[in-house]
Each structure stands twice: as C-alpha cells, then as structure tokens.
PDB file of N, CA and C in Angstrom:
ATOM      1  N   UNK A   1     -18.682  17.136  53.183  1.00  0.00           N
ATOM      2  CA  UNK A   1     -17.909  15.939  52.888  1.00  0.00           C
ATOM      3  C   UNK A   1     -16.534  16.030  53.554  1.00  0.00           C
ATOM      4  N   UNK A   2     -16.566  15.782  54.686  1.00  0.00           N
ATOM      5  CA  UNK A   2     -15.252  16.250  55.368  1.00  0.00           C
ATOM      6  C   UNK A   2     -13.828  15.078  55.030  1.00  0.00           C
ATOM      7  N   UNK A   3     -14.751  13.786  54.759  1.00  0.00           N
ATOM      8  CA  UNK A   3     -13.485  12.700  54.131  1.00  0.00           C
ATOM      9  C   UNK A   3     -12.779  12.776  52.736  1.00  0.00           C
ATOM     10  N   UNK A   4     -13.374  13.852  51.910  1.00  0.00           N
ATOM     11  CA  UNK A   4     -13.048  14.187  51.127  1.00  0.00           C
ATOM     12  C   UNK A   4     -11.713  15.068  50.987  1.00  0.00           C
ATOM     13  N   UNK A   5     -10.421  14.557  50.820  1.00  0.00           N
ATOM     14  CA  UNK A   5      -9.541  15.182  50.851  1.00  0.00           C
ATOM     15  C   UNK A   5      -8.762  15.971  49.488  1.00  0.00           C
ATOM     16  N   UNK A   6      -8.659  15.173  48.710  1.00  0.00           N
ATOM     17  CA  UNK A   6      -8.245  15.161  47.284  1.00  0.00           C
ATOM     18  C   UNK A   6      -7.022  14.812  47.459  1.00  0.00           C
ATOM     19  N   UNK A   7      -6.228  13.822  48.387  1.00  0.00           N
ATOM     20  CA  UNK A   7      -5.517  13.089  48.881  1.00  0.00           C
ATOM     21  C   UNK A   7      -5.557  11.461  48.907  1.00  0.00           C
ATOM     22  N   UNK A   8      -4.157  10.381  48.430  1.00  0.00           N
ATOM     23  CA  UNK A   8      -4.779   9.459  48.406  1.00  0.00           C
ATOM     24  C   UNK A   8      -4.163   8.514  49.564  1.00  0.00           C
ATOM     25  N   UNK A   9      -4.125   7.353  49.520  1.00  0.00           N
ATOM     26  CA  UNK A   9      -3.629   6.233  50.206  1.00  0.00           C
ATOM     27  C   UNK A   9      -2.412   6.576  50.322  1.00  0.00           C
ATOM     28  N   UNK A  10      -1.924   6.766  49.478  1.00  0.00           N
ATOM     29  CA  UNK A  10      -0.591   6.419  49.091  1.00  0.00           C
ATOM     30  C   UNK A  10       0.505   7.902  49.259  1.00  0.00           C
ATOM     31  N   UNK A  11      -0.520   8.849  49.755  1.00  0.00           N
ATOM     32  CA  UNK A  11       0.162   9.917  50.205  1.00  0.00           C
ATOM     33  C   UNK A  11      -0.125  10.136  51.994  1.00  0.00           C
ATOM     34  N   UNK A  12      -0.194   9.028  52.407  1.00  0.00           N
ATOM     35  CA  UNK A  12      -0.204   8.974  53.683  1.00  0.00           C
ATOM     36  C   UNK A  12       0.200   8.067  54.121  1.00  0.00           C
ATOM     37  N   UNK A  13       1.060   7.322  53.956  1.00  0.00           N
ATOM     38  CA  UNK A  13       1.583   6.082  54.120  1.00  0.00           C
ATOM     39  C   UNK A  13       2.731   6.874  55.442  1.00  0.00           C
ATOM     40  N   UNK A  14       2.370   6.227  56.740  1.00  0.00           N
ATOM     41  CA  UNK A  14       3.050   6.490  57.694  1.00  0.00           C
ATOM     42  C   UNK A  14       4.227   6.018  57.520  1.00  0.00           C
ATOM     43  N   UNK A  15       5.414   6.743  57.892  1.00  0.00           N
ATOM     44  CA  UNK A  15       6.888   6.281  58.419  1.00  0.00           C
ATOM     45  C   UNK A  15       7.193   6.589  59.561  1.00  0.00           C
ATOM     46  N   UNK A  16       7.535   5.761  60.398  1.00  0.00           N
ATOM     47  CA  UNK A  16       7.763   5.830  61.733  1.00  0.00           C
ATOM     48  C   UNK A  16       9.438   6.275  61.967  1.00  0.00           C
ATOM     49  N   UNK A  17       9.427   6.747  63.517  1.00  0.00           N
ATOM     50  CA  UNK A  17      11.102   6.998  64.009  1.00  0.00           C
ATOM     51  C   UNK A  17      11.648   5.854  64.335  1.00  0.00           C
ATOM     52  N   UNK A  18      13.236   5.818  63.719  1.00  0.00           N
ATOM     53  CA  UNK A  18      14.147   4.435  63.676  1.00  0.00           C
ATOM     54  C   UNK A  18      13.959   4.552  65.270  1.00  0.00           C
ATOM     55  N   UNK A  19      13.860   3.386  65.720  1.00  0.00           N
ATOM     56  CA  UNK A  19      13.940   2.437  67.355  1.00  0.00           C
ATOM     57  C   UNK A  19      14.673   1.537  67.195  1.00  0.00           C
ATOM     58  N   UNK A  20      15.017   1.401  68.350  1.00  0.00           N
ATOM     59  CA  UNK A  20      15.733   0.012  68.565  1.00  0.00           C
ATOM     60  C   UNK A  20      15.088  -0.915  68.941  1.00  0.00           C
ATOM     61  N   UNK A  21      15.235  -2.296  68.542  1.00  0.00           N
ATOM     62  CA  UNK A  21      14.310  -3.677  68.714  1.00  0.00           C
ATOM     63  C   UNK A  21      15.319  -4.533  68.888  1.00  0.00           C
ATOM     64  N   UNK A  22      15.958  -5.182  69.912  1.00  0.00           N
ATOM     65  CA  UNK A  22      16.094  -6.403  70.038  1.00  0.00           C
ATOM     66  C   UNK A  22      17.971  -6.368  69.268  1.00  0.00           C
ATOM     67  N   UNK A  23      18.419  -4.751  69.545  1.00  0.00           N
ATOM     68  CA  UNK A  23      19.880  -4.484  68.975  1.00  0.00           C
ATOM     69  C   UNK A  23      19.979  -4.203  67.792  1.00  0.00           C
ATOM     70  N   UNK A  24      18.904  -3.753  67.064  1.00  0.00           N
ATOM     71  CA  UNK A  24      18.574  -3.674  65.583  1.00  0.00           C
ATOM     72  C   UNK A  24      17.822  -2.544  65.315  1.00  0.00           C
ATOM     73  N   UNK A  25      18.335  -1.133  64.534  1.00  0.00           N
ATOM     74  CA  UNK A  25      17.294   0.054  64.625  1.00  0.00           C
ATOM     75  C   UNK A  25      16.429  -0.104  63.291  1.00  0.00           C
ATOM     76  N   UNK A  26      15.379   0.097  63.840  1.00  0.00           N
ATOM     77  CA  UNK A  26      14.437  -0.278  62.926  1.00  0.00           C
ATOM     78  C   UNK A  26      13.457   1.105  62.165  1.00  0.00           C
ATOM     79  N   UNK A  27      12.600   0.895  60.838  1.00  0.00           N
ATOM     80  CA  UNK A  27      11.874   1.764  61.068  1.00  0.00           C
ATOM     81  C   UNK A  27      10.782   1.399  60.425  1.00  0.00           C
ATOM     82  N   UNK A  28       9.162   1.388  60.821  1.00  0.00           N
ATOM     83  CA  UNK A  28       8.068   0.979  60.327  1.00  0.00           C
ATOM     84  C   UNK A  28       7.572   1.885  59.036  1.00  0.00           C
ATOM     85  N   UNK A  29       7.294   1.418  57.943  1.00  0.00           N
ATOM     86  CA  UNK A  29       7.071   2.055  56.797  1.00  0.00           C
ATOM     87  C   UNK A  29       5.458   1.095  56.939  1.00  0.00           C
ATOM     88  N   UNK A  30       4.293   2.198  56.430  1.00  0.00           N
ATOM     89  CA  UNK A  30       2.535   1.335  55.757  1.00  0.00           C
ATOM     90  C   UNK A  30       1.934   1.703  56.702  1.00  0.00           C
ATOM     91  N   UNK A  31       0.904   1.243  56.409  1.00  0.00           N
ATOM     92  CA  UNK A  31      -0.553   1.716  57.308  1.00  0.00           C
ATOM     93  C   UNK A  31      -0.673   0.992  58.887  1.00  0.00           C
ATOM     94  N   UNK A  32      -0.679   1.824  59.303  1.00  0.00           N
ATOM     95  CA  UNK A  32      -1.512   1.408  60.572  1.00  0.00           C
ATOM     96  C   UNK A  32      -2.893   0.440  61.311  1.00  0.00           C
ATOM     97  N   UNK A  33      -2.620  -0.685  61.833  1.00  0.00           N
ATOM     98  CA  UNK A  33      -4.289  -1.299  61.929  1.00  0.00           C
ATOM     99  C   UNK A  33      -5.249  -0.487  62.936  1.00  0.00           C
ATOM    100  N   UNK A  34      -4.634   0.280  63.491  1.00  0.00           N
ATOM    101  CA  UNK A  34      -5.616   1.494  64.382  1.00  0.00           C
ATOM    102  C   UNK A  34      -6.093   3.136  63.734  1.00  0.00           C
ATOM    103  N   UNK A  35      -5.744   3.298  62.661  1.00  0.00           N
ATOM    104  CA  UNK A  35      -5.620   4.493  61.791  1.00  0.00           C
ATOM    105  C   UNK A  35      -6.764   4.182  61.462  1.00  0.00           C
ATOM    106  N   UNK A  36      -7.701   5.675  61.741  1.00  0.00           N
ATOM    107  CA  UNK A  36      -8.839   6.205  62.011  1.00  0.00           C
ATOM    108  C   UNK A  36      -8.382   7.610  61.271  1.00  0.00           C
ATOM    109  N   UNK A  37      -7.936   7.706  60.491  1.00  0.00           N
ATOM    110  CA  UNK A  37      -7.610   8.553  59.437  1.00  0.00           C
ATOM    111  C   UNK A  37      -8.905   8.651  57.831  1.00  0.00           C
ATOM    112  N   UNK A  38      -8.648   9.775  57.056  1.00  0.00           N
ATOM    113  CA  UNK A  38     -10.010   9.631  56.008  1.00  0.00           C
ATOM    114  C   UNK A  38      -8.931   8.451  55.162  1.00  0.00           C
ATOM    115  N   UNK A  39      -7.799   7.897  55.393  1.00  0.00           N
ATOM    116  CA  UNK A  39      -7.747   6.732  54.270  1.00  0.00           C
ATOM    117  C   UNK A  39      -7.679   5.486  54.828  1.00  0.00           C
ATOM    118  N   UNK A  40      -8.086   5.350  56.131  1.00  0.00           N
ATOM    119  CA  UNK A  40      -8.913   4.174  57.280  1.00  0.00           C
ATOM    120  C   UNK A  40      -8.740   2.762  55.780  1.00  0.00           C
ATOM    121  N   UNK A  41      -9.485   3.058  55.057  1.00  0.00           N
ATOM    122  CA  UNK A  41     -10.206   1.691  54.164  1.00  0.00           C
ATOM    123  C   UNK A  41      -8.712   0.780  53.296  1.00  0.00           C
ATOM    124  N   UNK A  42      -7.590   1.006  53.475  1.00  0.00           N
ATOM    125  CA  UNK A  42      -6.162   0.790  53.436  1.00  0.00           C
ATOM    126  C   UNK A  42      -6.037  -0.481  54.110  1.00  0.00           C
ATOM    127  N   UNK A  43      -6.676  -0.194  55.690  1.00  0.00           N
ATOM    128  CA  UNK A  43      -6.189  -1.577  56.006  1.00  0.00           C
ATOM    129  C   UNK A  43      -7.191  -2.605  56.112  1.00  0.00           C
ATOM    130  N   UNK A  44      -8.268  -2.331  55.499  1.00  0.00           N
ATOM    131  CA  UNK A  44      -9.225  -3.323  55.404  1.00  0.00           C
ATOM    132  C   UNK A  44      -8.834  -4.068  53.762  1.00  0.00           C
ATOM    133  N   UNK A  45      -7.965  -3.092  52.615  1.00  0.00           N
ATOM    134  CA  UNK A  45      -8.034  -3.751  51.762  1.00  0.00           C
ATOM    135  C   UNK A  45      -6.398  -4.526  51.931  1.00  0.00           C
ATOM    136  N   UNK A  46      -5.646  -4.351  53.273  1.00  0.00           N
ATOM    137  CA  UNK A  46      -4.706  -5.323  53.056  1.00  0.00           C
ATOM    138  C   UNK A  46      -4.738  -6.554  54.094  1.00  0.00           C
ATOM    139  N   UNK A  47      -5.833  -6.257  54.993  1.00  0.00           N
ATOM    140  CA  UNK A  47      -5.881  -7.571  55.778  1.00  0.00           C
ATOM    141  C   UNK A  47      -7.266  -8.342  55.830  1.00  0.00           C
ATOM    142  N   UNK A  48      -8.104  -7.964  54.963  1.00  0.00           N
ATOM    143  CA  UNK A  48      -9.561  -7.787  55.341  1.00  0.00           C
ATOM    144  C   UNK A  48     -10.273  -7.653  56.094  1.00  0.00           C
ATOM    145  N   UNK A  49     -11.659  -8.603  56.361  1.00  0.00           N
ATOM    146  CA  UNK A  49     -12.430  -7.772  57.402  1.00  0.00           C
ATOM    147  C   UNK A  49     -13.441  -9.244  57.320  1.00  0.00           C
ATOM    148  N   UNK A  50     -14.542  -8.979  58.146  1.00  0.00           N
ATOM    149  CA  UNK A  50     -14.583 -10.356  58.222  1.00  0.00           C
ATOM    150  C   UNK A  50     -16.032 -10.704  57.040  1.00  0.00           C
ATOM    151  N   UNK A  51     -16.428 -10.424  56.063  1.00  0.00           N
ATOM    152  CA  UNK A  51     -17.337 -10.290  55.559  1.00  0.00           C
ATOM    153  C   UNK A  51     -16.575  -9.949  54.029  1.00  0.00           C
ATOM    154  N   UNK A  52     -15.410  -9.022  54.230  1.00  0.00           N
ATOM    155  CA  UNK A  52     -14.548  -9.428  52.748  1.00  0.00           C
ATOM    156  C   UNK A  52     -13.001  -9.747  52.889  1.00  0.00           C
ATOM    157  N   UNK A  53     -12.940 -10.548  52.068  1.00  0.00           N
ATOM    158  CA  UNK A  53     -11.325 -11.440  51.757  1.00  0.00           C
ATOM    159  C   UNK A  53      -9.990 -10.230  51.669  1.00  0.00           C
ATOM    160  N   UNK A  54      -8.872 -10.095  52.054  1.00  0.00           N
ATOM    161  CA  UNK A  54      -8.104  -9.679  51.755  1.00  0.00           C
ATOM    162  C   UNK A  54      -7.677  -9.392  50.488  1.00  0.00           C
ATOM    163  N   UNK A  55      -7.181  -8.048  50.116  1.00  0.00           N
ATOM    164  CA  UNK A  55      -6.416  -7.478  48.576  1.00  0.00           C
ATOM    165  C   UNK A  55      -5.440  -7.156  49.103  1.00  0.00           C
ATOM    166  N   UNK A  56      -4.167  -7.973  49.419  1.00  0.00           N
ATOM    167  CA  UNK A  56      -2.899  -7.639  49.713  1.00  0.00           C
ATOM    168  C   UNK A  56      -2.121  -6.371  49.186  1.00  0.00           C
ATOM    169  N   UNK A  57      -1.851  -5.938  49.415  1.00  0.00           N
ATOM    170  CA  UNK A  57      -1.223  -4.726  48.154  1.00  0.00           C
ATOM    171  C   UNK A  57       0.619  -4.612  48.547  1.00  0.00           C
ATOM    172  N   UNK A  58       0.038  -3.898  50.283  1.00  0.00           N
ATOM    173  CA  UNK A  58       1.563  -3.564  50.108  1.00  0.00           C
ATOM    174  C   UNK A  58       2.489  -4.459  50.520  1.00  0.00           C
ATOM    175  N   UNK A  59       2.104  -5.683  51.515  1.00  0.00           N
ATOM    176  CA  UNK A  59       3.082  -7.083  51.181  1.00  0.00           C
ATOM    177  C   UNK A  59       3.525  -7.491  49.930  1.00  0.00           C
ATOM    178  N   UNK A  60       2.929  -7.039  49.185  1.00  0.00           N
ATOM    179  CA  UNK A  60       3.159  -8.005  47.753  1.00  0.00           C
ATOM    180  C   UNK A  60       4.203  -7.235  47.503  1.00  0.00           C
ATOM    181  N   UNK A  61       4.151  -5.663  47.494  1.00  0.00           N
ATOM    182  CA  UNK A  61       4.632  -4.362  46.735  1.00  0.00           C
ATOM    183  C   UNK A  61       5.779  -4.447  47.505  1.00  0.00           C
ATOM    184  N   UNK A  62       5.927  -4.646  48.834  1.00  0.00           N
ATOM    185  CA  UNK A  62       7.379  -4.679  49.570  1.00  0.00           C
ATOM    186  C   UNK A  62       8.319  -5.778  48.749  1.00  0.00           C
ATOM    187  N   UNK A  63       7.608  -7.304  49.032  1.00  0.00           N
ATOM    188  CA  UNK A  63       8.639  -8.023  48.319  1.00  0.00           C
ATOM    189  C   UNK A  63       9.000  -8.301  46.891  1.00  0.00           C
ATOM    190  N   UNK A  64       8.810  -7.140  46.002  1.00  0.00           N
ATOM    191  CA  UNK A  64       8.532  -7.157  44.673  1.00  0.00           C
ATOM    192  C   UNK A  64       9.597  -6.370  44.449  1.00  0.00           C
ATOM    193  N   UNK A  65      10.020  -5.757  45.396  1.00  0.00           N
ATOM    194  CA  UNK A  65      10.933  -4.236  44.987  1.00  0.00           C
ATOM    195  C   UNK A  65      11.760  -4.384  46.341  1.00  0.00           C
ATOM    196  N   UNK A  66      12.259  -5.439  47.011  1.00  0.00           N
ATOM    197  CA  UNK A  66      12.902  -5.166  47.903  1.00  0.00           C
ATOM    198  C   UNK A  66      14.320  -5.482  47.804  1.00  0.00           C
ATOM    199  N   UNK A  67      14.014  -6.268  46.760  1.00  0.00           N
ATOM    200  CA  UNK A  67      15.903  -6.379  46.099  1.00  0.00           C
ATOM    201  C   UNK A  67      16.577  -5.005  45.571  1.00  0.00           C
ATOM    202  N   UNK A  68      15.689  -4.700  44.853  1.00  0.00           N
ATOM    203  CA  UNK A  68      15.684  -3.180  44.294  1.00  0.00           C
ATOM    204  C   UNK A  68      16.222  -1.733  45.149  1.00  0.00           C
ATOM    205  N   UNK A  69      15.450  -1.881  46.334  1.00  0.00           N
ATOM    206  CA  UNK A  69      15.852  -1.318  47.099  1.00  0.00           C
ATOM    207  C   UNK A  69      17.325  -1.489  48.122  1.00  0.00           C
ATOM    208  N   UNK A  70      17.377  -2.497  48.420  1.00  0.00           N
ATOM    209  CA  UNK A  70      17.877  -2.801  49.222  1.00  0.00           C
ATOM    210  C   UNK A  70      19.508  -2.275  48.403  1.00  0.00           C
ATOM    211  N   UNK A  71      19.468  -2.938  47.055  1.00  0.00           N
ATOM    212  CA  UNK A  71      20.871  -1.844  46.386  1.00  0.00           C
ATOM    213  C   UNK A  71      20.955  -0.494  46.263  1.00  0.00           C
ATOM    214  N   UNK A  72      19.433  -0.013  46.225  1.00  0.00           N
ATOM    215  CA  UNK A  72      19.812   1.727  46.392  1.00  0.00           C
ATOM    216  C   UNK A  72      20.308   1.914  47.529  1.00  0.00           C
ATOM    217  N   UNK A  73      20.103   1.838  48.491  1.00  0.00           N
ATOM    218  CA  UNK A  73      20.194   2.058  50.369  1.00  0.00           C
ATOM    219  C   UNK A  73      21.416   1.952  50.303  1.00  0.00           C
ATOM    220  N   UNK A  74      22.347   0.450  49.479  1.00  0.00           N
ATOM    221  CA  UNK A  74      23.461   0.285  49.619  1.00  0.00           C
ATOM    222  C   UNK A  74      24.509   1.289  48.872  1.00  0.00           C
ATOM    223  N   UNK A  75      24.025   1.834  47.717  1.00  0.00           N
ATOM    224  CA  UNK A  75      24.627   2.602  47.016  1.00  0.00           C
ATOM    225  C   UNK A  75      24.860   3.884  47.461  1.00  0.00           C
ATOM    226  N   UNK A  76      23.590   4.055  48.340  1.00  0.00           N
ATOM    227  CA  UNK A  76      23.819   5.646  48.860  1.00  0.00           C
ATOM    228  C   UNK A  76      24.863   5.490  49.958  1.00  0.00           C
ATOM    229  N   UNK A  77      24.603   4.176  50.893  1.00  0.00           N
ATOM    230  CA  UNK A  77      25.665   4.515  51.994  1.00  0.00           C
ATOM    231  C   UNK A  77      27.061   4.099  51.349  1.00  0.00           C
ATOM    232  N   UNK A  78      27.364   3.386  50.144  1.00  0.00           N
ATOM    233  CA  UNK A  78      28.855   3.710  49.867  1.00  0.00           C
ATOM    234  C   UNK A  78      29.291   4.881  49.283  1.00  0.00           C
ATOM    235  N   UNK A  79      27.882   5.892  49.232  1.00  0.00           N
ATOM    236  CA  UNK A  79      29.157   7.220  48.509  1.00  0.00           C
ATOM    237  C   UNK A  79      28.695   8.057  49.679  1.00  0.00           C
ATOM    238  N   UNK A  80      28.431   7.828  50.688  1.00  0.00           N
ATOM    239  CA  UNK A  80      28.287   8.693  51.891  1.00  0.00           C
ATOM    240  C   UNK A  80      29.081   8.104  52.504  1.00  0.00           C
ATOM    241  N   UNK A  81      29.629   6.826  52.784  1.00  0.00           N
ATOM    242  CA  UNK A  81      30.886   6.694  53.190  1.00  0.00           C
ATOM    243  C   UNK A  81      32.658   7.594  52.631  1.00  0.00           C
ATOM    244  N   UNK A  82      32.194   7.155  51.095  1.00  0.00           N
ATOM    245  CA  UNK A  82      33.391   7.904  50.622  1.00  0.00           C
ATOM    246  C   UNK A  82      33.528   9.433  50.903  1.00  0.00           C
ATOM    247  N   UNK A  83      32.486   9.602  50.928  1.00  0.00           N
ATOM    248  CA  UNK A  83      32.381  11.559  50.950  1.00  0.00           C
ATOM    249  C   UNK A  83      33.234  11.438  52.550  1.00  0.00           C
ATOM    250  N   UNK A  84      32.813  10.743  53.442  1.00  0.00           N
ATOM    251  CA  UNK A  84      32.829  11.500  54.499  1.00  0.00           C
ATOM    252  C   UNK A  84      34.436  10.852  55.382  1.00  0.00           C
ATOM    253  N   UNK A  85      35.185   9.992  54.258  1.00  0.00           N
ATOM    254  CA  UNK A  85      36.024   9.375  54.716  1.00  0.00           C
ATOM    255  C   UNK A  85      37.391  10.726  54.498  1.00  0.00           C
TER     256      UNK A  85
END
C-alpha cells in the first residue's frame, strides 16, 4: 500500500517562495492542480472532475478566516517593527 501514508491533506498543503508579480511579492498557499502526490484527491474535491460536482473547501476556508488573519500578519509586523526600530 504505498499511498498509504498516515499523513493527511492538510499536512501537505504546499507553500510556495514569495515572487514578485506585477510589483507585488506574493506567496501561493493550497494544493496544486498538477500534484500527483498520495493526497492527489484534494484537488478533485475542490474543483471537481467531470463526472463529480465540486466540494469547495479551501476557497470557502480562505475567505472565512481572512479577516482574521490578515490582523495577525498585522500585529506581528507592528511589534517587529517596534523591536527593530
């Protein structure tokens, strides 16, 4: 059973290196649509396939918690500002 990892989705969730796009460094967080990995079945349940309907997961999960986030990020860079001022 070589797909057998005892590993799940959600511990493989790729993060990519910040790039620059268009003057803006960016960085890709989620699954891959070419990932041929044992948790492959990720992006069939967020975009479907043509025989089953989409189960959105992590679109939903981004904009559910992105306010949320978006104040931690901010919080950390104002006391990493202060530290380093």
């Amino acid at each position: 059973e070589p797909w057998r990892t005892g590993q799940h989705l959600a511990d493989n969730i790729r993060v990519t290196k910040a790039k620059m796009e268009g003057g803006i460094k960016t960085i890709k967080i989620g699954i891959d649509k070419a990932d041929r990995s044992p948790y492959f079945y990720g992006k069939f349940l967020e975009w479907g396939t043509s025989k089953m309907p989409a189960e959105p997961f992590i679109e939903p999960g981004f904009n559910s918690s992105k306010e949320a986030a978006i104040r931690a990020m901010t919080d950390i860079l104002k006391n990493e500002m202060r530290l380093n001022v």
